[in-house]
ModelCIF file with pLDDT and N, C-alpha, C, O atoms, coordinates in Angstrom:
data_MODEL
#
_entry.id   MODEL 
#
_entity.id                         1 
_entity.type                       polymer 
_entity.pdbx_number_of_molecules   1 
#
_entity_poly.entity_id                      1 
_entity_poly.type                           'polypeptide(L)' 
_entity_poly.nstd_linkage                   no 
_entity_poly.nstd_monomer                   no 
_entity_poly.pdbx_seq_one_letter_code       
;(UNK)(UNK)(UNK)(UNK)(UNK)(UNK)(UNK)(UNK)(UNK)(UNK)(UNK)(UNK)(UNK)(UNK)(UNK)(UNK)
(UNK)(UNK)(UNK)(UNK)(UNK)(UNK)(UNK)(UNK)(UNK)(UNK)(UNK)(UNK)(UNK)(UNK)(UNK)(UNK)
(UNK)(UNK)(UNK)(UNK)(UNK)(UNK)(UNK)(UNK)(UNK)(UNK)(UNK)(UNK)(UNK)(UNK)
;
_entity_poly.pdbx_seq_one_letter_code_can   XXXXXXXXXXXXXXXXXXXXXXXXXXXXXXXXXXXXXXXXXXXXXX 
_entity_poly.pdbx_strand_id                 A 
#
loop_
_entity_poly_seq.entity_id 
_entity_poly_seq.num 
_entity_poly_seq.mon_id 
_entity_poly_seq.hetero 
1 1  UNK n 
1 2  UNK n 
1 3  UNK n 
1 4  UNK n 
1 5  UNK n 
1 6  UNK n 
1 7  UNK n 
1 8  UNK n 
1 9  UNK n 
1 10 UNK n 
1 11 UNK n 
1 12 UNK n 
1 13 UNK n 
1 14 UNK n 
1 15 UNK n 
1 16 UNK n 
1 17 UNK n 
1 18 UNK n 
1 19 UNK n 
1 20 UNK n 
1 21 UNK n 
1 22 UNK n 
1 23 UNK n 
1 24 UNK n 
1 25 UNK n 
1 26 UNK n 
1 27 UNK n 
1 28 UNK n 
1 29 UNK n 
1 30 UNK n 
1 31 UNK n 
1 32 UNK n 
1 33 UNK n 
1 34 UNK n 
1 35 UNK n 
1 36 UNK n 
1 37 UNK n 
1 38 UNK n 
1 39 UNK n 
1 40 UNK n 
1 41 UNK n 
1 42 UNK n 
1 43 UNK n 
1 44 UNK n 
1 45 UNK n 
1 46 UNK n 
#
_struct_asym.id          A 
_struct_asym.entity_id   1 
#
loop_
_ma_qa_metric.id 
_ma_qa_metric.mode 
_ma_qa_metric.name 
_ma_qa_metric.software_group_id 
_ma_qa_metric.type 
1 global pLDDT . pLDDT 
2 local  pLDDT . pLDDT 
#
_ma_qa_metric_global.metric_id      1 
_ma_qa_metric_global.metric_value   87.13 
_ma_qa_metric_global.model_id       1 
_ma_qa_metric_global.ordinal_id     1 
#
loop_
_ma_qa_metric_local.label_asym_id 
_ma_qa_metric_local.label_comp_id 
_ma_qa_metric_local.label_seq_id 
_ma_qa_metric_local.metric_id 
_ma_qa_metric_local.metric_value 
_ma_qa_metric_local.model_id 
_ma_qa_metric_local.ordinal_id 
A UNK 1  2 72.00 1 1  
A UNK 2  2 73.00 1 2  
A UNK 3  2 81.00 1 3  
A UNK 4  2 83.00 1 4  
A UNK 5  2 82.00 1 5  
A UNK 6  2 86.00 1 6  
A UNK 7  2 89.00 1 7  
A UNK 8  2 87.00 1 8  
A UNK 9  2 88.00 1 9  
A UNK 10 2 91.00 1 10 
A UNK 11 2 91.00 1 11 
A UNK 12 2 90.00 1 12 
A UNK 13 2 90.00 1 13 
A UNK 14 2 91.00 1 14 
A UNK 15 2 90.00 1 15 
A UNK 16 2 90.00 1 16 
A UNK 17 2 90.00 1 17 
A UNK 18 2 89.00 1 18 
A UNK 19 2 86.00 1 19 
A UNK 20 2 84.00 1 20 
A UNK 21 2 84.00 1 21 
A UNK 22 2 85.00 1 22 
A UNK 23 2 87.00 1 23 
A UNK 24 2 89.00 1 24 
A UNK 25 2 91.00 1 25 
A UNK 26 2 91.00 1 26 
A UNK 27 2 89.00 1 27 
A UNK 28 2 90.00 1 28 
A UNK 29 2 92.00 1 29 
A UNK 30 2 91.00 1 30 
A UNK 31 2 89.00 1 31 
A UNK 32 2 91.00 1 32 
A UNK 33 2 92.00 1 33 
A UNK 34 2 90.00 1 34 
A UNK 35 2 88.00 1 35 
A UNK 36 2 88.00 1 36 
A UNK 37 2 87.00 1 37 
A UNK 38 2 84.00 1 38 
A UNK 39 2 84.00 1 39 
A UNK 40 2 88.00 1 40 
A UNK 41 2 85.00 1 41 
A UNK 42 2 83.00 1 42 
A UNK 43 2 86.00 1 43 
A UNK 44 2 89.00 1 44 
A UNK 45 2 85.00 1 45 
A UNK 46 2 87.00 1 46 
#
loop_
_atom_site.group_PDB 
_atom_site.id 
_atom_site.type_symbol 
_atom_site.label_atom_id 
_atom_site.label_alt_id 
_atom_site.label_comp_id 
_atom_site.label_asym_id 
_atom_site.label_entity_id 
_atom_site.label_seq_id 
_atom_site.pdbx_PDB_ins_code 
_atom_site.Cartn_x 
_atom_site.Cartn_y 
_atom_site.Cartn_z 
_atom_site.occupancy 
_atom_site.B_iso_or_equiv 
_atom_site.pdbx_formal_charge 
_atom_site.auth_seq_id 
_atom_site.auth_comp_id 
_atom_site.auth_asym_id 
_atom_site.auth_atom_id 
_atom_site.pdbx_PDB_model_num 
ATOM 1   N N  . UNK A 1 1  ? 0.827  -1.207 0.000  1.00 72.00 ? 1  UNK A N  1 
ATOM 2   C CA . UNK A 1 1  ? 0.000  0.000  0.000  1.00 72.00 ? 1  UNK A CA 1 
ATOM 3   C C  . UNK A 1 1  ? 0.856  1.249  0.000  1.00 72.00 ? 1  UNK A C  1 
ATOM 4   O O  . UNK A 1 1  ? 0.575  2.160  -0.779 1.00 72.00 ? 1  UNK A O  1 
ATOM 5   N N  . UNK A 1 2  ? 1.980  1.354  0.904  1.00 73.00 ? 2  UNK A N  1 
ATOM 6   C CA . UNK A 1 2  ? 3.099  2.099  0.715  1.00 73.00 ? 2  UNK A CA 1 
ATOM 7   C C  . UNK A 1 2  ? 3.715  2.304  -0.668 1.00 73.00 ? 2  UNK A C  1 
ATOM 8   O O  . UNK A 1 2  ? 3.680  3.434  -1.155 1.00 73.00 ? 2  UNK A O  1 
ATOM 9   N N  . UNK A 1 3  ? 4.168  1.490  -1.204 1.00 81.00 ? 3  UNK A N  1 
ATOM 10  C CA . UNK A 1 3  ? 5.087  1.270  -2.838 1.00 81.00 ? 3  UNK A CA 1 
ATOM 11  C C  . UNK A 1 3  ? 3.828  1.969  -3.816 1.00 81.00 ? 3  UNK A C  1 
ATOM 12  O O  . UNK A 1 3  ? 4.198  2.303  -4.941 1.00 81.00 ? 3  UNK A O  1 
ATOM 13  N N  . UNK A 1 4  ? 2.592  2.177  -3.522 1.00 83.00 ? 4  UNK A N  1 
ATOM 14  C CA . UNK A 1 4  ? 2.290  2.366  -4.634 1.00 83.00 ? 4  UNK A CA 1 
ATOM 15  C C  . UNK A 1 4  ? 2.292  3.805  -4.508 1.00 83.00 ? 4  UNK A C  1 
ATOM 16  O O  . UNK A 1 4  ? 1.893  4.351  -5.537 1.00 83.00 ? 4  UNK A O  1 
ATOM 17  N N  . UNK A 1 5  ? 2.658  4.702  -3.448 1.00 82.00 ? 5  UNK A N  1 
ATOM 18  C CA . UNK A 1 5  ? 2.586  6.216  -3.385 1.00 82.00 ? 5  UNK A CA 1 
ATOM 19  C C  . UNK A 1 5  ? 3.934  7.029  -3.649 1.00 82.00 ? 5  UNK A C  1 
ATOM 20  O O  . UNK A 1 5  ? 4.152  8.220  -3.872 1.00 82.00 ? 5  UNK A O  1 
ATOM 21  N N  . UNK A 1 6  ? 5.241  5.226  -3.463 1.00 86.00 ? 6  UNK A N  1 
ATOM 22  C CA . UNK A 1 6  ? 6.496  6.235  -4.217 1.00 86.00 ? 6  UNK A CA 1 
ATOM 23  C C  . UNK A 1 6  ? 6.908  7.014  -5.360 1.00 86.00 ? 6  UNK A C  1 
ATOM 24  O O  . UNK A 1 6  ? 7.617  8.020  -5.388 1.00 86.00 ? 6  UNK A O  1 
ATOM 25  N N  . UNK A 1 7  ? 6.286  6.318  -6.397 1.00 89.00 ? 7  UNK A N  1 
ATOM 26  C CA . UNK A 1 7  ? 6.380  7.810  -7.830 1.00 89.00 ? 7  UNK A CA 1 
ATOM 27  C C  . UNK A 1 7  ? 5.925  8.790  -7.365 1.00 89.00 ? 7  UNK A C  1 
ATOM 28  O O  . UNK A 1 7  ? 6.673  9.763  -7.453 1.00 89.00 ? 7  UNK A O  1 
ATOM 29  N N  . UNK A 1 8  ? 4.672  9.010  -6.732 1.00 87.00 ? 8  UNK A N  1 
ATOM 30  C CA . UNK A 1 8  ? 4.152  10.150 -6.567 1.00 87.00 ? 8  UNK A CA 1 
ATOM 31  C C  . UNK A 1 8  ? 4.911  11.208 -5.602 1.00 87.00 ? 8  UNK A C  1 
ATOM 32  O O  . UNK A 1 8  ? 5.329  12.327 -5.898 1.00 87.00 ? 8  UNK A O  1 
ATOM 33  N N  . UNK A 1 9  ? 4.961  10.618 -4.527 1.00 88.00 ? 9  UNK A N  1 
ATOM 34  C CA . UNK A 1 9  ? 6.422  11.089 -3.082 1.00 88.00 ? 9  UNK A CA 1 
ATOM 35  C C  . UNK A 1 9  ? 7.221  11.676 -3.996 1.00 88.00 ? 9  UNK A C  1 
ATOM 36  O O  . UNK A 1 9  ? 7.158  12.899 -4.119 1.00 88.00 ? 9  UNK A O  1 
ATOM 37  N N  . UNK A 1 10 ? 8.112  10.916 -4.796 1.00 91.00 ? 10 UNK A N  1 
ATOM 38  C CA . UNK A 1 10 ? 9.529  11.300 -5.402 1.00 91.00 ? 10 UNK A CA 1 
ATOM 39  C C  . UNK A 1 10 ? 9.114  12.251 -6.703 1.00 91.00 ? 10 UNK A C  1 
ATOM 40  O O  . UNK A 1 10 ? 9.938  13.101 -7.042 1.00 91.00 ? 10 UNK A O  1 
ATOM 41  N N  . UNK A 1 11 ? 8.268  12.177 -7.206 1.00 91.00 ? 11 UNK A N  1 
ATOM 42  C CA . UNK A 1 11 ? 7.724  13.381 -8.134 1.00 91.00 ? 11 UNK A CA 1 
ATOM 43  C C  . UNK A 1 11 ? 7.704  14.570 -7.481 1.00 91.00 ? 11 UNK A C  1 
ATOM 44  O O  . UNK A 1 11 ? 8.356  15.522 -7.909 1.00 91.00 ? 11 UNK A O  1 
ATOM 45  N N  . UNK A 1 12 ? 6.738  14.671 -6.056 1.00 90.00 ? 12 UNK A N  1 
ATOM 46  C CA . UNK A 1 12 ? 6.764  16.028 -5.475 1.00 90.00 ? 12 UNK A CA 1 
ATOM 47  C C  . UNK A 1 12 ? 7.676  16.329 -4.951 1.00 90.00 ? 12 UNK A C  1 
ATOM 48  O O  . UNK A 1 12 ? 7.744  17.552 -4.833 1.00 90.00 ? 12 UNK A O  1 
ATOM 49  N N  . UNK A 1 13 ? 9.038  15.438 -4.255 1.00 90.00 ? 13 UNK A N  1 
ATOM 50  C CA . UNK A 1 13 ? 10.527 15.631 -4.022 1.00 90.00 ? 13 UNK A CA 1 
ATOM 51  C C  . UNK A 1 13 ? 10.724 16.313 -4.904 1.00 90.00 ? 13 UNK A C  1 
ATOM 52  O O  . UNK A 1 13 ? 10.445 17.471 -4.593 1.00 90.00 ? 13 UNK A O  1 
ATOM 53  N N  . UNK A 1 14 ? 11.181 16.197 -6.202 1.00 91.00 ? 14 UNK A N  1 
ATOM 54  C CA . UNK A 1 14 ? 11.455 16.691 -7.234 1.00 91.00 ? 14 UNK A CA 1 
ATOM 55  C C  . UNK A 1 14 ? 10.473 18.154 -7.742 1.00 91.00 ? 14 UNK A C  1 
ATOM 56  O O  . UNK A 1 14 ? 10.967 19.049 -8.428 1.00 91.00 ? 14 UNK A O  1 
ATOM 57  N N  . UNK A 1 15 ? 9.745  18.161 -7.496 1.00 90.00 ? 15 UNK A N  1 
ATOM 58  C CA . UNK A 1 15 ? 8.924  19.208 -7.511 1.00 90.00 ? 15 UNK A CA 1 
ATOM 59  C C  . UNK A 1 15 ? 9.406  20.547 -6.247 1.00 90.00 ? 15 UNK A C  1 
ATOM 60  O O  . UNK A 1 15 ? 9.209  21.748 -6.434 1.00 90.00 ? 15 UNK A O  1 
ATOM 61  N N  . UNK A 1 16 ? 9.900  20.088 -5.296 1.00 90.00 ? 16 UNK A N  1 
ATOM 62  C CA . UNK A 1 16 ? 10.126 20.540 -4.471 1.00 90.00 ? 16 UNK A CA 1 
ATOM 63  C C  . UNK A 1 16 ? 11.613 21.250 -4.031 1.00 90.00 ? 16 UNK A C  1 
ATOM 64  O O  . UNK A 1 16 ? 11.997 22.175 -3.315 1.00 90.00 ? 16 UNK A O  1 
ATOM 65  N N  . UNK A 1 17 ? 12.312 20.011 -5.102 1.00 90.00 ? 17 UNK A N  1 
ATOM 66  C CA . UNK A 1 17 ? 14.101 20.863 -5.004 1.00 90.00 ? 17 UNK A CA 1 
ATOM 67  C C  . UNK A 1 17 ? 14.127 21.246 -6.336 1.00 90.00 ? 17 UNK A C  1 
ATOM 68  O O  . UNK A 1 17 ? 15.302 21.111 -6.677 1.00 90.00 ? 17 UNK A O  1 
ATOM 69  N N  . UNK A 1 18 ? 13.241 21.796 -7.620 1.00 89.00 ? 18 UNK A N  1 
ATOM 70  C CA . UNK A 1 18 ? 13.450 22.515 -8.680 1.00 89.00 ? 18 UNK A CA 1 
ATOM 71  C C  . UNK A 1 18 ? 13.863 24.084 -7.814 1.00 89.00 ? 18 UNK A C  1 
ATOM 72  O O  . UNK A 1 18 ? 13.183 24.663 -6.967 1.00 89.00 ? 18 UNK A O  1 
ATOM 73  N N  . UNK A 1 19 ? 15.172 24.469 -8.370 1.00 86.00 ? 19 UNK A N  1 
ATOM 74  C CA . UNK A 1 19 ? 15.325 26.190 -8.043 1.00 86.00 ? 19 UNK A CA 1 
ATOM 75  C C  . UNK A 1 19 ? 15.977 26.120 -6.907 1.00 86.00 ? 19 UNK A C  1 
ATOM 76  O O  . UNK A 1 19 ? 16.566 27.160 -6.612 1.00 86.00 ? 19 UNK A O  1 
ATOM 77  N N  . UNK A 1 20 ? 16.098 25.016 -5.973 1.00 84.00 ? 20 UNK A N  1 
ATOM 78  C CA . UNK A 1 20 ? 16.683 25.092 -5.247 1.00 84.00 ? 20 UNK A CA 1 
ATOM 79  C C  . UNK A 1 20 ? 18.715 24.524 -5.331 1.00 84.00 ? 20 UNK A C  1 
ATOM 80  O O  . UNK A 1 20 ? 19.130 23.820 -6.252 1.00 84.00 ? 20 UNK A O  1 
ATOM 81  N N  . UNK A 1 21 ? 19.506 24.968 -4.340 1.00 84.00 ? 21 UNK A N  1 
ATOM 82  C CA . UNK A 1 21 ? 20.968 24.649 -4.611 1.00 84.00 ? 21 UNK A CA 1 
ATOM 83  C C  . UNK A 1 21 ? 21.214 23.532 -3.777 1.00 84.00 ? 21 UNK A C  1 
ATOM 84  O O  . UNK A 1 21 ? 22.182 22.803 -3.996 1.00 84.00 ? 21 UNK A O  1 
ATOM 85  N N  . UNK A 1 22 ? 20.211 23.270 -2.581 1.00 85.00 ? 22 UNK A N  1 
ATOM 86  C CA . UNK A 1 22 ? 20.098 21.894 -1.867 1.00 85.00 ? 22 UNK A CA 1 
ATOM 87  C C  . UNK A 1 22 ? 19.047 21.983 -0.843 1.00 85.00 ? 22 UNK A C  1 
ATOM 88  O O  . UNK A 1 22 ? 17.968 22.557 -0.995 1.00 85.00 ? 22 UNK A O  1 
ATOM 89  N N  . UNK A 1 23 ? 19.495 21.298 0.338  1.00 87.00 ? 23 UNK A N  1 
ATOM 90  C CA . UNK A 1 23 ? 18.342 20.757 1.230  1.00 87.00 ? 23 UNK A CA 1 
ATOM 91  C C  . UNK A 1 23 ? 18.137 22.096 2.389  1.00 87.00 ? 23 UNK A C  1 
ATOM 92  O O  . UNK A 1 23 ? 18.270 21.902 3.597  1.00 87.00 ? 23 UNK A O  1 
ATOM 93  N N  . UNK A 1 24 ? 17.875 23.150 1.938  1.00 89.00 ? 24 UNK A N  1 
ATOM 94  C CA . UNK A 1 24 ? 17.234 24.127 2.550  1.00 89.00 ? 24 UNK A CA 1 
ATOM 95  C C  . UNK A 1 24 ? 16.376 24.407 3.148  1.00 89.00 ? 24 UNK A C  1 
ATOM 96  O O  . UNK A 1 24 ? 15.709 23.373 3.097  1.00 89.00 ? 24 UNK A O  1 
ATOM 97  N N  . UNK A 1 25 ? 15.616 25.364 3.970  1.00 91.00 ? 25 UNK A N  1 
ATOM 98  C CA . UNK A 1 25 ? 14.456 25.309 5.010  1.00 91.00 ? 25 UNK A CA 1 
ATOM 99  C C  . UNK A 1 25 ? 13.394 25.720 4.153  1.00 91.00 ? 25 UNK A C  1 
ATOM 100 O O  . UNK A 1 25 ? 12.239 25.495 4.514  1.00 91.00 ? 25 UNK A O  1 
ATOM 101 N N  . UNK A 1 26 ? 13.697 26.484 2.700  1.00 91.00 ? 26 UNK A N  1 
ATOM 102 C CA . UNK A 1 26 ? 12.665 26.456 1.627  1.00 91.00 ? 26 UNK A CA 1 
ATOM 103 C C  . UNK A 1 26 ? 11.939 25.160 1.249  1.00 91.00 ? 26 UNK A C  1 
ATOM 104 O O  . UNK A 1 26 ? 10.777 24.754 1.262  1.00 91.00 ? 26 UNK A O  1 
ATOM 105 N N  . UNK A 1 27 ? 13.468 24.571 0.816  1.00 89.00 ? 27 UNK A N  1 
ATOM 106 C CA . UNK A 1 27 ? 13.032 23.306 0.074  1.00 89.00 ? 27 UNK A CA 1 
ATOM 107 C C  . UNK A 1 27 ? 12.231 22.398 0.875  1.00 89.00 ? 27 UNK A C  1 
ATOM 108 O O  . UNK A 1 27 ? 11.486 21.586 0.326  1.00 89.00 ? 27 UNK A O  1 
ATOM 109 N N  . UNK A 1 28 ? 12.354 22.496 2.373  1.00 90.00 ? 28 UNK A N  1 
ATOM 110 C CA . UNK A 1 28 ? 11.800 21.384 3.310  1.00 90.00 ? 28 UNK A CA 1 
ATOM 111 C C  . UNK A 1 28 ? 10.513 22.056 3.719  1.00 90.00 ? 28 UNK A C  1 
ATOM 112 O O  . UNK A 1 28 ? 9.793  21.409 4.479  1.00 90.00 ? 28 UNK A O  1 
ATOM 113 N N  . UNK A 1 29 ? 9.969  23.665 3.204  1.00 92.00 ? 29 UNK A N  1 
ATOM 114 C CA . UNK A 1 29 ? 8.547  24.237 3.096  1.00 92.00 ? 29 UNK A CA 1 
ATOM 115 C C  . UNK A 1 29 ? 7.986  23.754 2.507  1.00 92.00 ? 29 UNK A C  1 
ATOM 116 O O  . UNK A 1 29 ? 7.016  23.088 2.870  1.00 92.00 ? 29 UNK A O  1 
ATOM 117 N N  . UNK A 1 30 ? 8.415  23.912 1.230  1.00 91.00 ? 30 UNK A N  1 
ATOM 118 C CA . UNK A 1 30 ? 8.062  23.535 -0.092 1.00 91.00 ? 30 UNK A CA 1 
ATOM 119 C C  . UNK A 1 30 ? 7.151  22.249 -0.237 1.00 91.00 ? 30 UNK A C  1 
ATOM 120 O O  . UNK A 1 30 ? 5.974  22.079 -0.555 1.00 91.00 ? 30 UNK A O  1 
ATOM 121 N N  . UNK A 1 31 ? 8.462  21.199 0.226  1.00 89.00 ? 31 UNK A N  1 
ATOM 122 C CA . UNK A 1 31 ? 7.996  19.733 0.344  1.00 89.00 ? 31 UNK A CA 1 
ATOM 123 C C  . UNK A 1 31 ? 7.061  19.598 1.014  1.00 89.00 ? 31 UNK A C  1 
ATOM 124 O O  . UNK A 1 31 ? 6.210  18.827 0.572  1.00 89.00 ? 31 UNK A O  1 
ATOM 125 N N  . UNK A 1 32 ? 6.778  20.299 2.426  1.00 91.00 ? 32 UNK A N  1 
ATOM 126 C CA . UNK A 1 32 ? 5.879  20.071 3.383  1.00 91.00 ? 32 UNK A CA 1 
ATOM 127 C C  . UNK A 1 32 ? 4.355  20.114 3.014  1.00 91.00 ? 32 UNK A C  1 
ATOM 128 O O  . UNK A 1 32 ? 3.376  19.477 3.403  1.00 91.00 ? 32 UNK A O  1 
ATOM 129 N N  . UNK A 1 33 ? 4.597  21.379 1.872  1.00 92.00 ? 33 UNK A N  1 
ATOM 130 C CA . UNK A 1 33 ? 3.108  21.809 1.436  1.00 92.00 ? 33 UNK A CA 1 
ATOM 131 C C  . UNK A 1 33 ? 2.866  20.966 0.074  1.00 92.00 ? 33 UNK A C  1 
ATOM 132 O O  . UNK A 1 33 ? 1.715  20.743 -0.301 1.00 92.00 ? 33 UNK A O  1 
ATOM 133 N N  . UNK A 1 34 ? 3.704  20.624 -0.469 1.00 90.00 ? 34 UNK A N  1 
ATOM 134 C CA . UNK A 1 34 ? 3.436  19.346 -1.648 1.00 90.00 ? 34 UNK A CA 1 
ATOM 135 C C  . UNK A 1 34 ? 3.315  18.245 -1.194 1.00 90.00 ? 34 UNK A C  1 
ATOM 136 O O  . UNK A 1 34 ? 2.702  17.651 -2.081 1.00 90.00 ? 34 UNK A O  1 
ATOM 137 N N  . UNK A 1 35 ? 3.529  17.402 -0.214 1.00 88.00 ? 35 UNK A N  1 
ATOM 138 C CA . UNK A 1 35 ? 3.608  16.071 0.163  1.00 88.00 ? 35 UNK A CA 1 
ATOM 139 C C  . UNK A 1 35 ? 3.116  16.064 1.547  1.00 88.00 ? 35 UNK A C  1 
ATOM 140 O O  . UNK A 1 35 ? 2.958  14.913 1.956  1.00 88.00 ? 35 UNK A O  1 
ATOM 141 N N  . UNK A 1 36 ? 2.840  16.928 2.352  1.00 88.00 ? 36 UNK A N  1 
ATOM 142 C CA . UNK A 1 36 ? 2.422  16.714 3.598  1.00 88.00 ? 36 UNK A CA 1 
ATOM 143 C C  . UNK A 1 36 ? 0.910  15.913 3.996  1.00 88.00 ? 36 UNK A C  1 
ATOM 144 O O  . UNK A 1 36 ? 0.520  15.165 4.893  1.00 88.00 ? 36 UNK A O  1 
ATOM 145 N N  . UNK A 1 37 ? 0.478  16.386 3.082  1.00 87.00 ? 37 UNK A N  1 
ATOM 146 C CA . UNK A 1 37 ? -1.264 15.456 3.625  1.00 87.00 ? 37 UNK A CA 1 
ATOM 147 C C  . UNK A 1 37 ? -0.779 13.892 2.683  1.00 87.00 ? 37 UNK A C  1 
ATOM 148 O O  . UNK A 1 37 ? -1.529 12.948 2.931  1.00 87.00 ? 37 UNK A O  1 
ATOM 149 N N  . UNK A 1 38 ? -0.112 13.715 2.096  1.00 84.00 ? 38 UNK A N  1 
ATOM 150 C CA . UNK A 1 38 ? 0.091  12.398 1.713  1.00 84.00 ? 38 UNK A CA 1 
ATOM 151 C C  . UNK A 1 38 ? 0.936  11.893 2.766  1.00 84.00 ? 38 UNK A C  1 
ATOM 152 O O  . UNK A 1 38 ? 0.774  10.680 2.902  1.00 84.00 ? 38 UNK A O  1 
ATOM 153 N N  . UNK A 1 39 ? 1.845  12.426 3.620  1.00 84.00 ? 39 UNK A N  1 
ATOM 154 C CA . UNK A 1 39 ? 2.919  11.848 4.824  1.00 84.00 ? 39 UNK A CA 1 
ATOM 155 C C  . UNK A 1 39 ? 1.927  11.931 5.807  1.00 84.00 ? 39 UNK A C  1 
ATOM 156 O O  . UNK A 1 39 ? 1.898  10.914 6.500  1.00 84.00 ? 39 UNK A O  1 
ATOM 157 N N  . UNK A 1 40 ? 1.131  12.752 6.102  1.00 88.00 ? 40 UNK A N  1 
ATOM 158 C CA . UNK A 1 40 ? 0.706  12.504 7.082  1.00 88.00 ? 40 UNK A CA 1 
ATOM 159 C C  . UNK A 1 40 ? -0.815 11.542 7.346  1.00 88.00 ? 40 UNK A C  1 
ATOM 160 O O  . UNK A 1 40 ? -1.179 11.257 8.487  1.00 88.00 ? 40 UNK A O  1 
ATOM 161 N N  . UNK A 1 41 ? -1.648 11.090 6.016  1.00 85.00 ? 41 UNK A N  1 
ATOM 162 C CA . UNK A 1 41 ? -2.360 9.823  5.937  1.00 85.00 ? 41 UNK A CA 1 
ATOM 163 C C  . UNK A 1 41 ? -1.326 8.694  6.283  1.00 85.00 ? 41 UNK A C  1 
ATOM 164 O O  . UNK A 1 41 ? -1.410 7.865  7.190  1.00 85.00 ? 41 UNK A O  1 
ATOM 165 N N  . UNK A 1 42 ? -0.608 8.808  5.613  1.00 83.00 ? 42 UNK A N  1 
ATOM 166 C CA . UNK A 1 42 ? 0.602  7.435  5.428  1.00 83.00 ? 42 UNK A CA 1 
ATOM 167 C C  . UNK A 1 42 ? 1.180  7.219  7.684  1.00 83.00 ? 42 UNK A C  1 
ATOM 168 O O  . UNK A 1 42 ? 1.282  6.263  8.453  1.00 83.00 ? 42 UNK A O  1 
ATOM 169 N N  . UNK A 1 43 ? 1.303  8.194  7.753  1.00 86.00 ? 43 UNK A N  1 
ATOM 170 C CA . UNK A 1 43 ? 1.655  8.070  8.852  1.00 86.00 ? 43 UNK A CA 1 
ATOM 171 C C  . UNK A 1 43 ? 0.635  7.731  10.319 1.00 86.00 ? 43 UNK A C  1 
ATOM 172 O O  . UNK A 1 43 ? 0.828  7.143  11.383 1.00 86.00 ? 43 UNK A O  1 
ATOM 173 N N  . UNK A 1 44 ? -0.569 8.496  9.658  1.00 89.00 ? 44 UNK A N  1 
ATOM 174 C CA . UNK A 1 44 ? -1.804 7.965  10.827 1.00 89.00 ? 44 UNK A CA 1 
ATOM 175 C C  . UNK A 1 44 ? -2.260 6.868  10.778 1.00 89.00 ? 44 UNK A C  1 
ATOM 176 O O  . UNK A 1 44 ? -2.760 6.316  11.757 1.00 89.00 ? 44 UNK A O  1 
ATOM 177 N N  . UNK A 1 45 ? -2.121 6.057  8.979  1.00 85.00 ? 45 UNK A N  1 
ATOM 178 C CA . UNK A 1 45 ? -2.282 4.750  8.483  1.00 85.00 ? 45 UNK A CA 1 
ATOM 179 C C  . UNK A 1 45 ? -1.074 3.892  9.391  1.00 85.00 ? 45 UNK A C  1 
ATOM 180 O O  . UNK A 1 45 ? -1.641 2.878  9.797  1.00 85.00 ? 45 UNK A O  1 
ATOM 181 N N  . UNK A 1 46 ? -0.019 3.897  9.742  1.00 87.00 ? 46 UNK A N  1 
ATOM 182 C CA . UNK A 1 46 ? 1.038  3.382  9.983  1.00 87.00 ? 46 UNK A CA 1 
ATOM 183 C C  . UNK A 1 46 ? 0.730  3.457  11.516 1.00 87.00 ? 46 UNK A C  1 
ATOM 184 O O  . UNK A 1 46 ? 1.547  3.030  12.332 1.00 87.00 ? 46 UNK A O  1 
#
């Protein structure tokens, strides 16, 4: 049930370090607001 949400995860990763030079407090905004309601089902599921 997990494996099937990794393209999507690593798409919005990638969505998330475009423009960026690395792992910054932007980039970890960024991510939060692209991937966060998917981490955080995954995680209340877990």
């Amino acid at each position: 049930q997990t494996y099937i949400w990794l393209d999507n995860l690593l798409y919005l990763e990638e969505l998330a370090k475009r423009g960026q030079s690395g792992y910054t407090a932007l980039y970890y905004d960024s991510l939060a607001d692209k991937a966060g309601g998917l981490l955080k089902e995954r995680l209340v599921e877990a």
